[in-house]
C-alpha atoms as a PDB file:
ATOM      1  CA  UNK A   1     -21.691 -20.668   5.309  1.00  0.00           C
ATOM      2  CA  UNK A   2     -22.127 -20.149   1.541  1.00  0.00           C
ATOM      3  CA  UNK A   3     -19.998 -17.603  -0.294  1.00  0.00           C
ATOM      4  CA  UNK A   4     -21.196 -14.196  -0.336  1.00  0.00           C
ATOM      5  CA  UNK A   5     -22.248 -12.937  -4.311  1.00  0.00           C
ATOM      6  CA  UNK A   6     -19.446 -10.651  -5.677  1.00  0.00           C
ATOM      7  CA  UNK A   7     -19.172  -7.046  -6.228  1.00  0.00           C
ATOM      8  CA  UNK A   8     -19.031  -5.780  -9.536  1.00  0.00           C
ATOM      9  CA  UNK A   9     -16.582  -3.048  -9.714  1.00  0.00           C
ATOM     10  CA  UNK A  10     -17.481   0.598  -9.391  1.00  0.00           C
ATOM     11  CA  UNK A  11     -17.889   2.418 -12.468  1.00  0.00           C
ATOM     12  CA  UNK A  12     -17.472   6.111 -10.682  1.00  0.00           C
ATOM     13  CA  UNK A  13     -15.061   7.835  -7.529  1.00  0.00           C
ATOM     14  CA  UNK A  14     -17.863   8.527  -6.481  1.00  0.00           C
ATOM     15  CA  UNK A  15     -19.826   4.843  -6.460  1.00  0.00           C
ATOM     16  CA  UNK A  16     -16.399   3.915  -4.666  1.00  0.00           C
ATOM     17  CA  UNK A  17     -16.295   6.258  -2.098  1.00  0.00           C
ATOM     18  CA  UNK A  18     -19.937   5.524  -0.971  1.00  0.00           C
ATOM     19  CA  UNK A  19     -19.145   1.870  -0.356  1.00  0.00           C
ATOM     20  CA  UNK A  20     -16.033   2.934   1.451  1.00  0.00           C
ATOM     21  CA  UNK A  21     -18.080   5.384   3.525  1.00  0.00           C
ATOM     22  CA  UNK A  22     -20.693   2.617   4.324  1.00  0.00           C
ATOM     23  CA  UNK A  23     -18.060   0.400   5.693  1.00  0.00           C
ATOM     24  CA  UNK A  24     -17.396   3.328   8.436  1.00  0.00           C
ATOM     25  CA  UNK A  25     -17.492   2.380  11.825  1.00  0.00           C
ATOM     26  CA  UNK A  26     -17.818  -1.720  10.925  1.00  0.00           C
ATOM     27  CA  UNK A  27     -15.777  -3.862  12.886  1.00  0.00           C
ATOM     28  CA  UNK A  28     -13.404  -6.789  11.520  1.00  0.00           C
ATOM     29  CA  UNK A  29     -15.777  -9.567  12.740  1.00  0.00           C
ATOM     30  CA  UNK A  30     -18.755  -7.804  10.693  1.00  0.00           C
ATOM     31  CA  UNK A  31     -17.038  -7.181   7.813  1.00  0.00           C
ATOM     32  CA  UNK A  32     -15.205 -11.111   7.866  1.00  0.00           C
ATOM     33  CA  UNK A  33     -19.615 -12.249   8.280  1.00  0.00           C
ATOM     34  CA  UNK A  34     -20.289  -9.643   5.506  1.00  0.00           C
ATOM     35  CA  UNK A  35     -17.662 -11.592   3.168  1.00  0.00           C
ATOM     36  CA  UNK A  36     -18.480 -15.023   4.857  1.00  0.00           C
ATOM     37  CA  UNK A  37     -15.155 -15.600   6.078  1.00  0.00           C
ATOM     38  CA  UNK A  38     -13.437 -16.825   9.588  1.00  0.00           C
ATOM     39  CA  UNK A  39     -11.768 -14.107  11.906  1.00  0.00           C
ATOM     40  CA  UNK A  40      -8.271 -15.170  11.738  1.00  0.00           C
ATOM     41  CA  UNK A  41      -7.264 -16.096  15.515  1.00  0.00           C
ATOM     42  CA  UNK A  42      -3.982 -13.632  15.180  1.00  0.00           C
ATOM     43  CA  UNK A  43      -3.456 -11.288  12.410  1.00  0.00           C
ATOM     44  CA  UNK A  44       0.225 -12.131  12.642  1.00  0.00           C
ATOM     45  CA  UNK A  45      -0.144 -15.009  10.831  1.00  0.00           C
ATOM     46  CA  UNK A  46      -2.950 -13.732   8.351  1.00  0.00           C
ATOM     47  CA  UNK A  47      -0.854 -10.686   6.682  1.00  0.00           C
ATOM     48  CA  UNK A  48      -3.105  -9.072   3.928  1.00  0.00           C
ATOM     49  CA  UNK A  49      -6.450 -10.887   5.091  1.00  0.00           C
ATOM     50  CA  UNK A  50      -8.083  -7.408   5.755  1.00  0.00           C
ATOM     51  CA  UNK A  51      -7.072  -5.869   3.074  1.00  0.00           C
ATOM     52  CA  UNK A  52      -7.777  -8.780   0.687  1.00  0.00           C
ATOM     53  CA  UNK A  53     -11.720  -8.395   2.435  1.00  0.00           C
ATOM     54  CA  UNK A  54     -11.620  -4.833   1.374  1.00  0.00           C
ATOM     55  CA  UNK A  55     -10.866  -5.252  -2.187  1.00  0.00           C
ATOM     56  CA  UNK A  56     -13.720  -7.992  -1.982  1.00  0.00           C
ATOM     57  CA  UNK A  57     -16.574  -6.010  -0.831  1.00  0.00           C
ATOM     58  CA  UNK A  58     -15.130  -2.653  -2.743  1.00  0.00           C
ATOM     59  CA  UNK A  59     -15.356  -4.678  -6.109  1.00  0.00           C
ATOM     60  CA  UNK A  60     -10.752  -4.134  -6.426  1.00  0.00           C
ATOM     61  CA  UNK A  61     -10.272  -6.157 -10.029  1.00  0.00           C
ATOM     62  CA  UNK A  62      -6.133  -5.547 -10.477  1.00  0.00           C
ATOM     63  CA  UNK A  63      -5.394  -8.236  -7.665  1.00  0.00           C
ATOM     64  CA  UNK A  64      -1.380  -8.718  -7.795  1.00  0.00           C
ATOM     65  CA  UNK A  65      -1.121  -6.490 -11.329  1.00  0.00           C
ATOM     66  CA  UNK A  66       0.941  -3.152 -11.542  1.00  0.00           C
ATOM     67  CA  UNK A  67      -2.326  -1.358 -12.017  1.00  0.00           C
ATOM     68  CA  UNK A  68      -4.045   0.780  -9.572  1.00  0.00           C
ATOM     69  CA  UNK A  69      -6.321  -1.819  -7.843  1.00  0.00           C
ATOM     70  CA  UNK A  70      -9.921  -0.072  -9.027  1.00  0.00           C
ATOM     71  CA  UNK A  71      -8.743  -0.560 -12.824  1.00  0.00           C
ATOM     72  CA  UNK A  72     -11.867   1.405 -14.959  1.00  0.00           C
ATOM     73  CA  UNK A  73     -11.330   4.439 -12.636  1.00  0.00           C
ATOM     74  CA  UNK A  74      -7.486   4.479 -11.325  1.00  0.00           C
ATOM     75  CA  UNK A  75      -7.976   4.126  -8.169  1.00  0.00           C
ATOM     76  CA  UNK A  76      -5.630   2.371  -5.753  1.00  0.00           C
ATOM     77  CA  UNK A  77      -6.197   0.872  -2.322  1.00  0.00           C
ATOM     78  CA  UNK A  78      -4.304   1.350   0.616  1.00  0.00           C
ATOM     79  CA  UNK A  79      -5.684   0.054   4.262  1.00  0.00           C
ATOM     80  CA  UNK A  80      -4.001   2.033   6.992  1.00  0.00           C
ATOM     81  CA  UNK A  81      -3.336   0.495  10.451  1.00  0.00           C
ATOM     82  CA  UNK A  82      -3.535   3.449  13.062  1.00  0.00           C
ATOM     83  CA  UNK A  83      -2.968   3.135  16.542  1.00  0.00           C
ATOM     84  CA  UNK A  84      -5.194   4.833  19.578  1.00  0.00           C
ATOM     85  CA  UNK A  85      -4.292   8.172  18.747  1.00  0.00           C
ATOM     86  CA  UNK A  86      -5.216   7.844  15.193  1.00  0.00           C
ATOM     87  CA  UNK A  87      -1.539   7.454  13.912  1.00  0.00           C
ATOM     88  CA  UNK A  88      -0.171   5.532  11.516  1.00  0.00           C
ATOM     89  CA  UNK A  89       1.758   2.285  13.083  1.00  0.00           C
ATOM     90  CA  UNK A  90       3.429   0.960  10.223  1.00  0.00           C
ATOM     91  CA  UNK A  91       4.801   2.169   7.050  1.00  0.00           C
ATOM     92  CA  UNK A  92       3.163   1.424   3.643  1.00  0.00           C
ATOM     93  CA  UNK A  93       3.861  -0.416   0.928  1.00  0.00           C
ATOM     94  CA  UNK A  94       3.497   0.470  -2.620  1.00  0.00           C
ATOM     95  CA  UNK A  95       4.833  -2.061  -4.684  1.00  0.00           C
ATOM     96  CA  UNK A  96       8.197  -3.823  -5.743  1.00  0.00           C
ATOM     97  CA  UNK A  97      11.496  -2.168  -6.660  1.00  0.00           C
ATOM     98  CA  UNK A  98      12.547  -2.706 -10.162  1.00  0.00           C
ATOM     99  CA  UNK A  99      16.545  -4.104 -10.189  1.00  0.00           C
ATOM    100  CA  UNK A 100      17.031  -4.596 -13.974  1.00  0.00           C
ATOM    101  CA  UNK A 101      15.626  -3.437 -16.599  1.00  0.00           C
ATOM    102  CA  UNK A 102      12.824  -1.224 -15.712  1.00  0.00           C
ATOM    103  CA  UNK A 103      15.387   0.491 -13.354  1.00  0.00           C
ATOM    104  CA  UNK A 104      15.472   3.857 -16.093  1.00  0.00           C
ATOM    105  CA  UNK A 105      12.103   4.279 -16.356  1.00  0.00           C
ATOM    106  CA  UNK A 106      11.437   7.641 -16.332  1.00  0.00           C
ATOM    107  CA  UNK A 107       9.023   8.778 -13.055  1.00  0.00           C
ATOM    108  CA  UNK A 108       5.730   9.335 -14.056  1.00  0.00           C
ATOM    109  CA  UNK A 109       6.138   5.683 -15.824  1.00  0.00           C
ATOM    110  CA  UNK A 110       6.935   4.156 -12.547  1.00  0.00           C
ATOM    111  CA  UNK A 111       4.578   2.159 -11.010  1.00  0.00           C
ATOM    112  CA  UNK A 112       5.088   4.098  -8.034  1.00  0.00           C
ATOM    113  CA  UNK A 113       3.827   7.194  -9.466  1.00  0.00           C
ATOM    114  CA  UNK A 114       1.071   5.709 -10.794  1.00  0.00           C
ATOM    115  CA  UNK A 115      -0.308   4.061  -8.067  1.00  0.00           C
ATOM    116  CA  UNK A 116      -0.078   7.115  -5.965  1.00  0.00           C
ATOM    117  CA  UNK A 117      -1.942   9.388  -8.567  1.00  0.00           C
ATOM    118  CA  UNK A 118      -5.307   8.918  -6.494  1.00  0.00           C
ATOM    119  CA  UNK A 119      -5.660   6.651  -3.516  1.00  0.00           C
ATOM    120  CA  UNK A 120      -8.262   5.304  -1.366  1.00  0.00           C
ATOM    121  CA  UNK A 121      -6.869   5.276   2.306  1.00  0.00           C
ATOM    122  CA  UNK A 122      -8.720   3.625   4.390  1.00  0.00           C
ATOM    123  CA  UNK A 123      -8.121   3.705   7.821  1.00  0.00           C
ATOM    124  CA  UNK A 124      -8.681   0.536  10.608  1.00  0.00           C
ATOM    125  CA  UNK A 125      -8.051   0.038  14.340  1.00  0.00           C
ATOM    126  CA  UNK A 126      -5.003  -1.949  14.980  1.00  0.00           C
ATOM    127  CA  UNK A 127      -3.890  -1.116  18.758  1.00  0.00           C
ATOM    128  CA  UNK A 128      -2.936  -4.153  20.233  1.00  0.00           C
ATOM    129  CA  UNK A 129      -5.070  -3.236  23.590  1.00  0.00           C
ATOM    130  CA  UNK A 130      -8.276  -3.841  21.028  1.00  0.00           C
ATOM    131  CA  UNK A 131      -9.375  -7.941  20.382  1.00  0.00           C
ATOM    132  CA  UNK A 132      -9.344  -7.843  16.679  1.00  0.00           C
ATOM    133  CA  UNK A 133     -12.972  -8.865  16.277  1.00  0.00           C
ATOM    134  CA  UNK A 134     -13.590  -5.479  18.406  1.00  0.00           C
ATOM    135  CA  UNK A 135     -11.131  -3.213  15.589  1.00  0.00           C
ATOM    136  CA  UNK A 136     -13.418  -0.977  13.802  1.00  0.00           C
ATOM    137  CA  UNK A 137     -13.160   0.598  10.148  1.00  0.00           C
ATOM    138  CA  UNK A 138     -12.949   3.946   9.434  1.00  0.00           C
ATOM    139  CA  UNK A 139     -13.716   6.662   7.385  1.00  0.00           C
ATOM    140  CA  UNK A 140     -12.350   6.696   4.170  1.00  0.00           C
ATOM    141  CA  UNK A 141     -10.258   9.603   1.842  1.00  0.00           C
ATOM    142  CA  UNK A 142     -10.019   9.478  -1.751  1.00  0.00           C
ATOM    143  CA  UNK A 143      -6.255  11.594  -2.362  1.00  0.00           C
ATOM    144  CA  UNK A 144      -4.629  12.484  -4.830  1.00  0.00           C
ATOM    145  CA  UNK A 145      -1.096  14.400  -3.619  1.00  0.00           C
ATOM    146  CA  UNK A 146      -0.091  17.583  -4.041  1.00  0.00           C
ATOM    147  CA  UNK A 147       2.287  19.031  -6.215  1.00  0.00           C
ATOM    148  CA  UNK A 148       4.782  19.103  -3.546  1.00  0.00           C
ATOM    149  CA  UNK A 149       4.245  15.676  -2.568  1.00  0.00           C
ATOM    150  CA  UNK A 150       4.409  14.860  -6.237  1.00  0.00           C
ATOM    151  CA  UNK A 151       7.954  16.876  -6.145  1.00  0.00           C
ATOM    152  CA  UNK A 152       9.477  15.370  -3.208  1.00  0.00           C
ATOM    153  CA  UNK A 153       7.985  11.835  -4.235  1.00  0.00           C
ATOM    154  CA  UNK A 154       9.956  12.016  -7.829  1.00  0.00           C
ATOM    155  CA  UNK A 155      13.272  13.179  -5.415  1.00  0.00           C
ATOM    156  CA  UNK A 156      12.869  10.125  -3.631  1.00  0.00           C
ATOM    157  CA  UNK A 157      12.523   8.233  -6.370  1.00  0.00           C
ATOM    158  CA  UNK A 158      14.872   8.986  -8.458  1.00  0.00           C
ATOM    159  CA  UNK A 159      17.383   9.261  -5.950  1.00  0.00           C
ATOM    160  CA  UNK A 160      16.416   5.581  -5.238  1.00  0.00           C
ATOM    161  CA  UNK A 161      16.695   4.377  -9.287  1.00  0.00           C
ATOM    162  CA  UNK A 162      19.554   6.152  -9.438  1.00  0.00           C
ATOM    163  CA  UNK A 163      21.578   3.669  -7.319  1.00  0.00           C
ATOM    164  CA  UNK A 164      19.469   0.753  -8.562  1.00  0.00           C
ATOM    165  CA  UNK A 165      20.672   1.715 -12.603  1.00  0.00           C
ATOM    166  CA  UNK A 166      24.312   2.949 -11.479  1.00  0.00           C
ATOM    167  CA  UNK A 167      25.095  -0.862 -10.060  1.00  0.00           C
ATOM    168  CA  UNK A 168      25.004   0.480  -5.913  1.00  0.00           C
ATOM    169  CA  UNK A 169      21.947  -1.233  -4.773  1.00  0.00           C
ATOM    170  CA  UNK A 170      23.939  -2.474  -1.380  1.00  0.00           C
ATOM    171  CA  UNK A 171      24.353   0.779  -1.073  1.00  0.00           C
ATOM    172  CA  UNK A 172      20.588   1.510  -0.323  1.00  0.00           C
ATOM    173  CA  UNK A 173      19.186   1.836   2.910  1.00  0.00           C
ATOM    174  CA  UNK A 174      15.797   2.934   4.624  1.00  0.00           C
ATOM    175  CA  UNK A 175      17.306   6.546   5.785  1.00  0.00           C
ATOM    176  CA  UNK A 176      16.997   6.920   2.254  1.00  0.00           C
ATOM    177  CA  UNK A 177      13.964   9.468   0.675  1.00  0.00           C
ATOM    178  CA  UNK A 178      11.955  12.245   2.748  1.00  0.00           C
ATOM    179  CA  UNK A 179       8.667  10.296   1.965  1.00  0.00           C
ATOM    180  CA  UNK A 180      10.160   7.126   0.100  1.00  0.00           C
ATOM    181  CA  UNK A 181      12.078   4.275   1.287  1.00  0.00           C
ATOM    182  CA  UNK A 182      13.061   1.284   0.499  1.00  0.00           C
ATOM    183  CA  UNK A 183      13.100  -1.962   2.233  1.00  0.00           C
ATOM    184  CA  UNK A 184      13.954  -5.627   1.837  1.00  0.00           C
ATOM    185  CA  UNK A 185      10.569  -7.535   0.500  1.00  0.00           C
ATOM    186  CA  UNK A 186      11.619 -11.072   1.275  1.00  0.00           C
ATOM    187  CA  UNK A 187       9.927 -13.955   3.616  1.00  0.00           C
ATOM    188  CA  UNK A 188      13.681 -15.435   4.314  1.00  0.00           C
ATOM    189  CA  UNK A 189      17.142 -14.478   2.898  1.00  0.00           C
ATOM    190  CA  UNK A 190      16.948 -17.345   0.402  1.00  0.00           C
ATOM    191  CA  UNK A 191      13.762 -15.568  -2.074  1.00  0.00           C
ATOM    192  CA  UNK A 192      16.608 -14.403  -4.268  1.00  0.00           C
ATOM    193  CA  UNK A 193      16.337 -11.908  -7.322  1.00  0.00           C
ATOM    194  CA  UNK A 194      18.304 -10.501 -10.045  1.00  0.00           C
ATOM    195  CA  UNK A 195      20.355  -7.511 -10.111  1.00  0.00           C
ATOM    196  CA  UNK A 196      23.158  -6.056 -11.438  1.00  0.00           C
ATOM    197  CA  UNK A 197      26.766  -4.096  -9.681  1.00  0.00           C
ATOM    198  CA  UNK A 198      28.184  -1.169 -10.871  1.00  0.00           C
ATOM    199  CA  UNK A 199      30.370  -3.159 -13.274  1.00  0.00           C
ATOM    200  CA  UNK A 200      27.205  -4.333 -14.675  1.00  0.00           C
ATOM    201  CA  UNK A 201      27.975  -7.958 -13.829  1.00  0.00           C
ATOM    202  CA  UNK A 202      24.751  -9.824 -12.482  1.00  0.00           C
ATOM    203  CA  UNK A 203      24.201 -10.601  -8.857  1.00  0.00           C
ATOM    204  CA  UNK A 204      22.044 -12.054  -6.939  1.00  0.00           C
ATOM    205  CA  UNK A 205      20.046 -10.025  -4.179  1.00  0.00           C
ATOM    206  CA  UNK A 206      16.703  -9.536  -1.705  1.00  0.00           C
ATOM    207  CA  UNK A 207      13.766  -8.377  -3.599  1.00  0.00           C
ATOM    208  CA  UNK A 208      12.963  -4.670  -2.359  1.00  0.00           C
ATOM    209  CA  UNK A 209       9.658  -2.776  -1.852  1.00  0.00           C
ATOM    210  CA  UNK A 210       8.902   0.951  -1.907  1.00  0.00           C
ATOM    211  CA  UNK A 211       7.285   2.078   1.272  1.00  0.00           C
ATOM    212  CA  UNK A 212       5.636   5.296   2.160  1.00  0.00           C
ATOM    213  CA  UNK A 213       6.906   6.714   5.712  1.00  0.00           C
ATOM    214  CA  UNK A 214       4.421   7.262   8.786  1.00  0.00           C
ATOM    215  CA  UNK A 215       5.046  10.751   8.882  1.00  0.00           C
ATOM    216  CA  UNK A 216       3.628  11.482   4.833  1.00  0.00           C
ATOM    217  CA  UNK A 217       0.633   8.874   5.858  1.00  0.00           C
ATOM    218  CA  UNK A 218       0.416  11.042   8.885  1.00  0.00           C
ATOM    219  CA  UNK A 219      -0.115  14.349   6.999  1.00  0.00           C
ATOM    220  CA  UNK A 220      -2.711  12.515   4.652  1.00  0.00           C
ATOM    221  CA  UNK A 221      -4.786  12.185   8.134  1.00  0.00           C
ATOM    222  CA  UNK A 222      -3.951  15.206   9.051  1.00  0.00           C
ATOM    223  CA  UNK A 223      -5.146  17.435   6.413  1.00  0.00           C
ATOM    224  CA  UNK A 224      -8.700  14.959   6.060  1.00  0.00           C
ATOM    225  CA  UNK A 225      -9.247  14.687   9.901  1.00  0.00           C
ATOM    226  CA  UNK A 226      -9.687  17.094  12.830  1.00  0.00           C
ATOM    227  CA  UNK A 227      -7.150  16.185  15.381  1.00  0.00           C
END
């Protein structure tokens, strides 16, 4: 099977959002032949494979970088699991937590802020009743929030960065933020990072990720879809 050419990125929203749309209604196993690549057996065991596909045949060019993933138009990525009745199963990740010194940044420098500033969700089948190569794409929505969301986002956050700067990470949890949380980002308890306590002495700790909460990816679907 050779290896499929590679998308240039898109130079326009509006480019983007037309490849998005034409993926609509694809499945996984047509989208792995469109990108030459094997159906993983059990997604499990393949985390990020679909969404790695996507930023393949979208033309994403930020990879792993604190950039929004479409980088000449700002654009981030986010693929959204949704179960039969078109809700969102899992939470969503942003992007790492800052412990030291990026922890006073001010908001609208964060890299959470500035990956949410306009988003391309795209939606995908992931009930477990469905054989993955069977899981169809959906329809995509180019977002941006809105000035509540922004408002309630920078609460979140800062409530958050707050604890992270004052020395209190342990004392962060996921009941934490209306829209924002934060959870351990870690494969084992051994991946190890950097931090500071509140008597500024260093410690070590679990990486973190911030992670948007079903119920604000729920209103996203909401306010683009007819339910």
């Amino acid at each position: 099977m050779s290896a499929p050419t590679p998308i240039s990125p898109p130079h326009s929203e509006h480019e983007l959002l037309q490849r998005a749309h034409a993926l609509a209604g694809l499945t996984l196993s047509q989208l792995a032949a469109l990108r030459a690549q094997p159906l993983p057996v059990d997604l499990r065991n393949a985390k990020g494979w679909f969404g790695q596909l996507i930023e393949q045949q979208l033309g994403a060019t930020a990879a792993s970088l604190p950039q929004p993933d479409f980088q000449q138009i700002s654009v981030e990525l986010k693929t959204l699991p949704i179960n039969r009745n078109g809700e969102p199963k899992e939470t969503t990740y942003v992007c790492s937590v800052p412990l030291n010194e990026d922890a006073a940044r001010c908001w609208e420098e964060s890299w959470v802020c500035i990956k949410l500033q306009r988003v391309l969700w795209l939606p995908i089948e992931s009930d477990a009743q469905i054989p993955i190569a069977q899981r169809r794409i959906g329809t995509a929505i180019l977002w941006s929030p809105s000035a509540q969301d922004s408002v309630l986002l920078k609460q979140d956050w800062e409530e958050i960065m707050e604890l992270i700067s004052t020395g209190h990470i342990d004392k962060i949890s996921a009941q934490i933020g209306t829209y924002l949380q934060v959870r351990p980002k870690a494969a084992n308890n051994k991946a190890l990072r950097r931090g500071h306590d509140e008597n500024g002495d260093m410690i070590q700790t679990l990486p973190r990720g911030f992670y948007l909460r079903t119920q604000f990816t729920q209103q996203i679907l909401k306010s683009h879809y007819a339910y």
